[in-house]
Protein backbone atom coordinates (compact mmCIF):
# COMPACT_ATOMS: atom_id res chain seq x y z
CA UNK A 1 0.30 -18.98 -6.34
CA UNK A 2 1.18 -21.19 -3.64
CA UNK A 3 -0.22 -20.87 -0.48
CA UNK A 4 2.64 -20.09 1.66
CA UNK A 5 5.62 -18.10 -0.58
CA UNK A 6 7.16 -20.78 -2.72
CA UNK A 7 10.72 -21.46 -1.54
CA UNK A 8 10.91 -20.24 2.33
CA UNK A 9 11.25 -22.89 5.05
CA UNK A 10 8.12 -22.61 7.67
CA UNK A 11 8.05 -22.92 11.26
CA UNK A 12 5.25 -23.15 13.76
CA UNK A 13 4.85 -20.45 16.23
CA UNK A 14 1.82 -20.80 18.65
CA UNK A 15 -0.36 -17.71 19.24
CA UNK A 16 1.56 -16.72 22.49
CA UNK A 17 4.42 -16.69 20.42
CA UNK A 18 3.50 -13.26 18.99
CA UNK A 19 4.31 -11.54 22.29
CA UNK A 20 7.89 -13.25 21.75
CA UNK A 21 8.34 -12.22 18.32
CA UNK A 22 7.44 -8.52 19.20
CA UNK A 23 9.78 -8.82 22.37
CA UNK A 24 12.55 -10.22 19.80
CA UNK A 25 12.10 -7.30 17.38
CA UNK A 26 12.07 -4.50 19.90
CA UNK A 27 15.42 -6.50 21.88
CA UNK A 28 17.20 -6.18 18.08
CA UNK A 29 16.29 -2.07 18.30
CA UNK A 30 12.88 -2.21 16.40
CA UNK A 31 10.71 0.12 17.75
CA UNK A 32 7.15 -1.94 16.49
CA UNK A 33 4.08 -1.20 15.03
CA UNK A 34 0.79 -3.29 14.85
CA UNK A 35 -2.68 -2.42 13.76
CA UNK A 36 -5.11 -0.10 16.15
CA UNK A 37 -8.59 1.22 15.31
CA UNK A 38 -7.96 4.95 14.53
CA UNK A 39 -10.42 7.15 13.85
CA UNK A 40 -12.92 4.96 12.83
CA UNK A 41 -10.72 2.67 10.52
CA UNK A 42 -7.66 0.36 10.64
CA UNK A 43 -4.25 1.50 11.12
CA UNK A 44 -0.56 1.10 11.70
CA UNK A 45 0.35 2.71 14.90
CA UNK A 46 3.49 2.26 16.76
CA UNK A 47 3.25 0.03 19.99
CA UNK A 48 4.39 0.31 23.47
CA UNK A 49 4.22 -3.95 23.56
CA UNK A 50 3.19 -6.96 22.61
CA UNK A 51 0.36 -6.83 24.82
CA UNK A 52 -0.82 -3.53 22.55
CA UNK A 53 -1.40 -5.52 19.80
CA UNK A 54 -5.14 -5.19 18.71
CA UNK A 55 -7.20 -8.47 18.05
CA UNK A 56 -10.44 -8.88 16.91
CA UNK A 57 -10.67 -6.02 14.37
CA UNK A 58 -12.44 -6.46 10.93
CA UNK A 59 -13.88 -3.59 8.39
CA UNK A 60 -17.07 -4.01 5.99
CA UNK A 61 -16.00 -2.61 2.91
CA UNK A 62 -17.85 -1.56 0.33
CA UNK A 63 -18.21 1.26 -2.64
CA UNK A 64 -17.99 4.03 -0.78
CA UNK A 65 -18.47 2.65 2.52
CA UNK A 66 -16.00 2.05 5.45
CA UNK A 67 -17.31 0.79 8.43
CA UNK A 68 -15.13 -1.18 11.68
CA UNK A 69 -16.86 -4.67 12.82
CA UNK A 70 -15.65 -7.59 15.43
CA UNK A 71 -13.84 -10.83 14.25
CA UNK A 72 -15.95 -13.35 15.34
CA UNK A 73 -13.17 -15.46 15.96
CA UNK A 74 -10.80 -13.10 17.27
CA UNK A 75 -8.31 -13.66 15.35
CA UNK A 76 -5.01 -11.06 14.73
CA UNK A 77 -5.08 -10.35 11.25
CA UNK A 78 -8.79 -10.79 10.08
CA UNK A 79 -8.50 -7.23 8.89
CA UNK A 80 -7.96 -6.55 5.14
CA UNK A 81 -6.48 -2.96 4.43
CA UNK A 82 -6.86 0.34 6.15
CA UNK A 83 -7.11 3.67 4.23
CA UNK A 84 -2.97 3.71 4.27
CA UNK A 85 -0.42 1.14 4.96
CA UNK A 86 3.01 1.47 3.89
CA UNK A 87 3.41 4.37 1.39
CA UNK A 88 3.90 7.29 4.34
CA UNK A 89 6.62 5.91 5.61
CA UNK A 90 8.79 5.46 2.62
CA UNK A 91 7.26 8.51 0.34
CA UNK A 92 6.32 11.16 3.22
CA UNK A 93 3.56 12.69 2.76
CA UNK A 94 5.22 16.05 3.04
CA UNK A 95 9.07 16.45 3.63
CA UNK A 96 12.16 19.08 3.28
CA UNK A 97 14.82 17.58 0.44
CA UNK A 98 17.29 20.58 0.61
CA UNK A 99 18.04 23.87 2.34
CA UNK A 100 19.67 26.92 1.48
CA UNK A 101 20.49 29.77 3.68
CA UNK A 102 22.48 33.04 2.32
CA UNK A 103 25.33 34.10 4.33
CA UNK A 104 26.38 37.75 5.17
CA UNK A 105 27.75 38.47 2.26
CA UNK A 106 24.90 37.42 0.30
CA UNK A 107 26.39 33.89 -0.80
CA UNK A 108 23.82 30.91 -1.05
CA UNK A 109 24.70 27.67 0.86
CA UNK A 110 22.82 24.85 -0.46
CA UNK A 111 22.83 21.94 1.99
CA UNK A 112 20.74 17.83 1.46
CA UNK A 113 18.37 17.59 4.39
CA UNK A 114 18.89 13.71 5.22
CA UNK A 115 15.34 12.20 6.97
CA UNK A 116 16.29 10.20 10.26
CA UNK A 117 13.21 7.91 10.12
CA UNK A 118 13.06 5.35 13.46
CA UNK A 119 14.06 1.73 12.83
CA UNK A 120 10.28 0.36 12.38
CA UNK A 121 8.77 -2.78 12.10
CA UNK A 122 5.55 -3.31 11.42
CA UNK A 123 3.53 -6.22 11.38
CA UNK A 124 0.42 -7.10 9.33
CA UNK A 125 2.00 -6.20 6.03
CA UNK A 126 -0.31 -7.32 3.20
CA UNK A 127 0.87 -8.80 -0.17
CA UNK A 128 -1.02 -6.09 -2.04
CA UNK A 129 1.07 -3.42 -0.44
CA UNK A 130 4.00 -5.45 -0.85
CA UNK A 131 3.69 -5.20 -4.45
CA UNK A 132 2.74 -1.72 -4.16
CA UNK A 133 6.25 -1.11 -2.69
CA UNK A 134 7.80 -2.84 -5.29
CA UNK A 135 6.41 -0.31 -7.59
CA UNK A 136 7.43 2.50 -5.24
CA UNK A 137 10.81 1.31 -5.53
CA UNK A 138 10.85 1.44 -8.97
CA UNK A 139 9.47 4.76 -9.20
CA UNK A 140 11.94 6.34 -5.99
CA UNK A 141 14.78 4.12 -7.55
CA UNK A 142 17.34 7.37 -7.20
CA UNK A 143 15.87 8.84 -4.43
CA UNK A 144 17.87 8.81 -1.31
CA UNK A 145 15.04 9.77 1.01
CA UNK A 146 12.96 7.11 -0.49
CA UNK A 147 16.05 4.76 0.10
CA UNK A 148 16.60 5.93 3.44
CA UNK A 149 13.17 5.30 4.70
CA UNK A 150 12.76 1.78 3.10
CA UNK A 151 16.11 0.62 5.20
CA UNK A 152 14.81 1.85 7.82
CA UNK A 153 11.47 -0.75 7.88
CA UNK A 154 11.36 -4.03 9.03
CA UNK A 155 8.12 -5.79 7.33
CA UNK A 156 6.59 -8.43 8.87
CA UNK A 157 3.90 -9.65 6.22
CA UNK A 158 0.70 -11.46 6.67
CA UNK A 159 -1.46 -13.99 4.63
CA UNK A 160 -4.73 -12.66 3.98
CA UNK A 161 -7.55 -14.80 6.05
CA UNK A 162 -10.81 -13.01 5.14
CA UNK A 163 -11.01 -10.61 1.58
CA UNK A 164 -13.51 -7.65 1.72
CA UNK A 165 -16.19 -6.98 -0.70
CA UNK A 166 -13.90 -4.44 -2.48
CA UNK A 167 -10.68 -6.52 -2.70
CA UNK A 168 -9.28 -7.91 -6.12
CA UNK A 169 -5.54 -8.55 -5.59
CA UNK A 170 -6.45 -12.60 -6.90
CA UNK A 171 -7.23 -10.86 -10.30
CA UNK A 172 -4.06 -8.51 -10.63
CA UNK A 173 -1.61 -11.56 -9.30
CA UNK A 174 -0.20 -9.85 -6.13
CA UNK A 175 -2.06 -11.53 -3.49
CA UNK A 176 -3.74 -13.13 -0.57
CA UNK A 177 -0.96 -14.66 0.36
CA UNK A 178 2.63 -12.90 0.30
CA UNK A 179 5.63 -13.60 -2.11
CA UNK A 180 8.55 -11.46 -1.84
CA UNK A 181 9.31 -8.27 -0.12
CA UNK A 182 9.30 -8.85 3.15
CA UNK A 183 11.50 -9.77 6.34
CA UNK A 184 9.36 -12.16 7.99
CA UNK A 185 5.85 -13.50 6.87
CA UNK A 186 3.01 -15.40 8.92
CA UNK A 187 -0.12 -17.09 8.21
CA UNK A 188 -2.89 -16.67 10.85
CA UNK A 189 -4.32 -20.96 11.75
CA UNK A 190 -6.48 -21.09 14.91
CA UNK A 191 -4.04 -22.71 16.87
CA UNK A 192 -1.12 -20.11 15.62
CA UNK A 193 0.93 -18.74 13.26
CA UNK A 194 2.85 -20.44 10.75
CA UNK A 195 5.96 -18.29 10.23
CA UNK A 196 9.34 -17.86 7.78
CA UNK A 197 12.25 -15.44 7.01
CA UNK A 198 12.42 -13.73 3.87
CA UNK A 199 15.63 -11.23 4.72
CA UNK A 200 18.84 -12.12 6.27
CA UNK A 201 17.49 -9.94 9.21
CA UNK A 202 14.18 -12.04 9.48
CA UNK A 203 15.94 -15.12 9.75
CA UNK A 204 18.21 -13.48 12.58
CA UNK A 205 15.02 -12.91 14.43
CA UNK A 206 13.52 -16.07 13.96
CA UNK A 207 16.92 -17.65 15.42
CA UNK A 208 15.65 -16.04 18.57
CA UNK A 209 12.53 -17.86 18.84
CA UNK A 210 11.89 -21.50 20.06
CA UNK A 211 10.46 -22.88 16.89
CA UNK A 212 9.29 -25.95 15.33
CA UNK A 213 9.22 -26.80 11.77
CA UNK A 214 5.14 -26.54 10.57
CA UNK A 215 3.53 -29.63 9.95
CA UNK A 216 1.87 -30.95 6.54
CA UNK A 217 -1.35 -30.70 7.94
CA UNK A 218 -1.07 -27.05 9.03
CA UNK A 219 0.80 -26.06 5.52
CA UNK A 220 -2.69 -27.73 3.98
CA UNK A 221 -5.03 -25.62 6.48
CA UNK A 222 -3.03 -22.49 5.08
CA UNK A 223 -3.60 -23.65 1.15
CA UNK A 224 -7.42 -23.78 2.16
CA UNK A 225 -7.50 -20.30 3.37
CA UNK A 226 -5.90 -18.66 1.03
CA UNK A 227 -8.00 -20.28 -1.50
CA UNK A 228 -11.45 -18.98 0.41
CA UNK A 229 -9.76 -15.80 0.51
CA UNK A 230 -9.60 -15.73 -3.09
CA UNK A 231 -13.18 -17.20 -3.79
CA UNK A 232 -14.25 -14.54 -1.50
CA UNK A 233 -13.17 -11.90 -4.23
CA UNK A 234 -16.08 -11.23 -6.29
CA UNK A 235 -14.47 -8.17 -8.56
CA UNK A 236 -11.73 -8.47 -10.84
CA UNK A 237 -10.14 -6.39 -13.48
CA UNK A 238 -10.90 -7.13 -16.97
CA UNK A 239 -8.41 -10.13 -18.70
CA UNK A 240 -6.84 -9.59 -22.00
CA UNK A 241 -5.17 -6.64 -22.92
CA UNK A 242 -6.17 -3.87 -20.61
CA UNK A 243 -3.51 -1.08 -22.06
CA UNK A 244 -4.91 -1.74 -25.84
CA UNK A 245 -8.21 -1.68 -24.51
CA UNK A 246 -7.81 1.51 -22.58
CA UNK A 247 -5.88 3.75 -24.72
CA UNK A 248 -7.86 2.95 -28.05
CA UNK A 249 -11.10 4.21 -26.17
CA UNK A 250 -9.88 7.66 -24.79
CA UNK A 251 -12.70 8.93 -26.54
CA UNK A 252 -15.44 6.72 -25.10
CA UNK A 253 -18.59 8.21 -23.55
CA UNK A 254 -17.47 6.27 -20.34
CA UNK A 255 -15.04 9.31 -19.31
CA UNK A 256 -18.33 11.42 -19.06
CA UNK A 257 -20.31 9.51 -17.71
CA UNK A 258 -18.23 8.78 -14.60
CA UNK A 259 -16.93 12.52 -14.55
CA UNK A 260 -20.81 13.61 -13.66
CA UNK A 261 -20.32 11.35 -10.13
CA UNK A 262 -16.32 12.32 -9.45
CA UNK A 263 -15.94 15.05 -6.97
CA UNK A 264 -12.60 15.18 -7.88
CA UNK A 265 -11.36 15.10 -4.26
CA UNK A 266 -8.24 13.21 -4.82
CA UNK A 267 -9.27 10.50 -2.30
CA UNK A 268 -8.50 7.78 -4.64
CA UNK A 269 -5.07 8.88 -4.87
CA UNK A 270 -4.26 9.53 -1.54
CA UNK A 271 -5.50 5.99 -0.05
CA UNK A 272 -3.95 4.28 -3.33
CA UNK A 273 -0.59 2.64 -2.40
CA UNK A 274 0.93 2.97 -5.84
CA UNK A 275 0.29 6.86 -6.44
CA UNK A 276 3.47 9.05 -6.39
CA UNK A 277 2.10 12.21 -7.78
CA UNK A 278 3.88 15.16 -5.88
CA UNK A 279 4.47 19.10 -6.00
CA UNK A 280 7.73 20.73 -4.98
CA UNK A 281 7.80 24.26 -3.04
CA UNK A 282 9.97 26.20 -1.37
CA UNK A 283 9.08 27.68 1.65
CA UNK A 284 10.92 30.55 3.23
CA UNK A 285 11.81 31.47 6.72
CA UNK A 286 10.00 34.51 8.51
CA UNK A 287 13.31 36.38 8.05
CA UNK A 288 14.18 35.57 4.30
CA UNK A 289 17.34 34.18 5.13
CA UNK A 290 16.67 30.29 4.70
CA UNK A 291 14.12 28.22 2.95
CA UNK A 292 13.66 24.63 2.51
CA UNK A 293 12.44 22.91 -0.63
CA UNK A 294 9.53 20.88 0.07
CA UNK A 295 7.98 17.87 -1.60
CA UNK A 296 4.38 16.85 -0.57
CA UNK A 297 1.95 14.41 -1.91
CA UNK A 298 -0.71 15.89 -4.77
CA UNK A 299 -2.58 14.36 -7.25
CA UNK A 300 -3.58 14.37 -10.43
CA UNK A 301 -7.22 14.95 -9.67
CA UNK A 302 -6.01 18.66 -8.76
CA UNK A 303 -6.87 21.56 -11.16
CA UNK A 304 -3.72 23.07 -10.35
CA UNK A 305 -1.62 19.61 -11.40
CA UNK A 306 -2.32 19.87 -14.81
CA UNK A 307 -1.47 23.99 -15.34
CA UNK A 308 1.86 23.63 -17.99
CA UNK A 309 3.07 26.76 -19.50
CA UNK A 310 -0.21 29.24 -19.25
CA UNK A 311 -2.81 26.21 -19.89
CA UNK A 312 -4.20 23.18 -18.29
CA UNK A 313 -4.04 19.92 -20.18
CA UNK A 314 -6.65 18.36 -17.89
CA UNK A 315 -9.13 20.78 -17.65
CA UNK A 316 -11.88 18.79 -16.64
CA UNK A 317 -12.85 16.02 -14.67
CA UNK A 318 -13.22 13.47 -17.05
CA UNK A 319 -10.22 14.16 -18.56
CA UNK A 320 -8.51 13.82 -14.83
CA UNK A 321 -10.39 10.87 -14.17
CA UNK A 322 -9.09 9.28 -17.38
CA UNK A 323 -5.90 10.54 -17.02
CA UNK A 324 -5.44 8.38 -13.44
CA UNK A 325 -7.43 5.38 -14.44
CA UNK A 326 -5.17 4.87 -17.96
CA UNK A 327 -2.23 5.67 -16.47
CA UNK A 328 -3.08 3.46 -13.60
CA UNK A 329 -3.60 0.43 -15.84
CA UNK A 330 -2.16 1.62 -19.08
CA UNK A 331 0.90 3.24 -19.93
CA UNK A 332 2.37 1.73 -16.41
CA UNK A 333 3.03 -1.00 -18.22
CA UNK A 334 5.66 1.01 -20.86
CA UNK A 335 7.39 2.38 -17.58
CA UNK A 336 7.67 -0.38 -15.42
CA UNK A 337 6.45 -3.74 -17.10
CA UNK A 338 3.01 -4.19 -15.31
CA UNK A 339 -0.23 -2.57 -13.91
CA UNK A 340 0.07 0.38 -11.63
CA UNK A 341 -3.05 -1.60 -9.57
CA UNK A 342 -2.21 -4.01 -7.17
CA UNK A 343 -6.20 -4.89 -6.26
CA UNK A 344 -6.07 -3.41 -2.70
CA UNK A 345 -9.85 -1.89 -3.23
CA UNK A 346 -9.13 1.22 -1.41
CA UNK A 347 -9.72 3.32 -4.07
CA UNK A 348 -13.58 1.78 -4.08
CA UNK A 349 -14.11 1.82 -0.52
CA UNK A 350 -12.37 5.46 0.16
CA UNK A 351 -14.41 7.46 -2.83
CA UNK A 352 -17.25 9.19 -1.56
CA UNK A 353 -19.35 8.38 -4.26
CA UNK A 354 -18.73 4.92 -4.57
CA UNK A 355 -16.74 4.61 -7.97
CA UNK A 356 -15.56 0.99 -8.84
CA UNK A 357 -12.22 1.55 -11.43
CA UNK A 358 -12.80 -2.33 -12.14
CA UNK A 359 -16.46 -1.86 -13.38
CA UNK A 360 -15.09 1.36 -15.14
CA UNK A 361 -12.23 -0.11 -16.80
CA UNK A 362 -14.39 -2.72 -17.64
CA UNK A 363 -17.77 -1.28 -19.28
CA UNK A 364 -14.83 0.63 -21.07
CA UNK A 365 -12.30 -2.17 -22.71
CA UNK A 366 -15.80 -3.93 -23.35
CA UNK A 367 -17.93 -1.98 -25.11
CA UNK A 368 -14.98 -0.18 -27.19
CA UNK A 369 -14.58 -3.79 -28.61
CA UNK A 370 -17.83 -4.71 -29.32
């Protein structure tokens, strides 16, 4: 892919132009959100200004490890992912769809519970989680909630400048550098941002800013980084024909081997930005006289998700673990035309035992070929 998104007009914005853009968002009714170190990792917190916005922060990823480090060069965006990004605010982790009250006559009154989520923009988007919103979208494509919330989100994307150890977005095609998706989209240089619209709204924004068009030179210095960005990736999913691979080996002695590490935790699919595995409830009032139906994330590493009529069809770990990995990389592709993995790496650096899906997938499509 190009290094900038192929078809957008770029303008210059020097560094100090941030606090403007922020100031231009929040002026149109955005309330903003930036990245802050929380709780020992990266993530997307709502700002009181332009002046909150955290510089400076990096992460060493790696199997199984998470740890927060300084950008030597103090850059904005030097960060790669947290453990979430956009997926909570358009699928909620846990929210009411419907209540129903009975009157005093006994009558049931079923009533939609609309969400009222706060017109958000948040800046630092990556192109990995833009693609995982694409497949969201998909997913959600009826759901009014789902709908609601995505409205409701301005996205202000960034180029990736630095990849971590467990990043392979290069090898699944959705990143460094952003494409579609988003409202507005920079691209970190020393001396500032390089900036364009991708929404009718973005480019309303950008009308509010003092801007020059970018230069040649600086659209070459973005090229270059995105291109050590991706020669900083070092794992990769298999090429060929993963979902042949994958389900003609559902038998392989891989499943076990992995299943004797996998706690089973779920952590994988709660820091994956693709995963829409959920379990409806309803939960009544102290007086029995309302409930709410509730739907909250799960996963499909739960014993309890695969219970169907009196027996489990995943009653084991491997077979869970092989259930989320060929799904993941399979049979996505028969529902919505590609890979459910958009090379984020959080899966890797969230597990607590270190499991790499690439170098499973891999050993996998490999050996059941040889």
């Amino acid at each position: 892919m190009d290094s900038t998104a192929a078809g957008f007009a770029f303008l210059f914005m020097p560094t100090t132009g941030l606090d403007l853009l922020v100031a231009a968002l929040r002026t149109r009714g955005w309330r903003v959100a930036g990245a802050v170190e929380a709780g020992g990792a990266i993530a997307l917190r709502e700002l009181a200004d332009g002046a909150a916005l955290a510089r400076g922060l990096q992460a060493e990823q790696a199997p199984g490890r998470y740890r927060m480090t300084r950008d030597p060069l103090d850059r904005y965006f030097a960060w790669t992912t947290g453990p979430q990004a956009v997926k909570p605010l358009t699928f909620a982790p846990s929210e009411a769809l419907w209540r129903v009250s009975r009157d005093a006559a006994g009558r049931l009154d079923f009533q939609p519970i609309d969400p009222l989520p706060p017109q958000l923009a948040l800046i630092g988007v990556r192109a990995c989680d833009l693609a995982a919103l694409a497949l969201q979208a998909a997913h959600f494509k009826d759901d009014p909630h789902f709908a609601r919330r995505r409205e409701a989100l301005f996205l202000v994307a960034v180029q990736c400048a630095h990849a971590a150890s467990t990043c392979f977005c290069a090898s699944t095609g959705d990143g460094p550098t952003p494409q579609t998706g988003f409202d507005l989209t920079l691209v970190e240089l020393p001396e500032g941002f390089l900036v364009a619209a991708g929404s009718a709204r973005g480019a309303a924004v950008l009308a509010d800013l003092p801007l020059a068009p970018a230069s040649a030179a600086q659209h070459a210095a973005a090229a270059r980084q995105a291109e050590a960005t991706r020669a900083q990736q070092t794992r990769r999913l298999p090429a060929g024909d993963l979902r042949g691979g994958l389900l003609a080996a559902l038998a392989h002695e891989e499943w076990a081997r992995v299943a004797e590490r996998c706690l089973a935790c779920g952590n994988c699919t709660a820091v994956c930005p693709t995963c829409f595995c959920h379990a409806e409830e309803d939960t009544p009032d102290v007086g029995g006289r309302t409930s709410e139906h509730v739907r909250q994330w799960d996963s499909c590493f739960a014993e309890g998700h695969g219970h169907l009529h009196g027996f489990n069809v995943r009653p084991d770990i491997r077979s869970r673990y092989r259930q989320w990995l060929v799904h993941k990389l399979a049979t996505w592709h028969d529902q919505y035309g590609r890979s459910g993995c958009v090379g984020c790496g959080r899966c890797i650096a969230w597990c607590p035992v270190g499991i790499d899906l690439t170098e499973t997938a891999a050993r996998v499509v490999a050996e059941a070929g040889a």
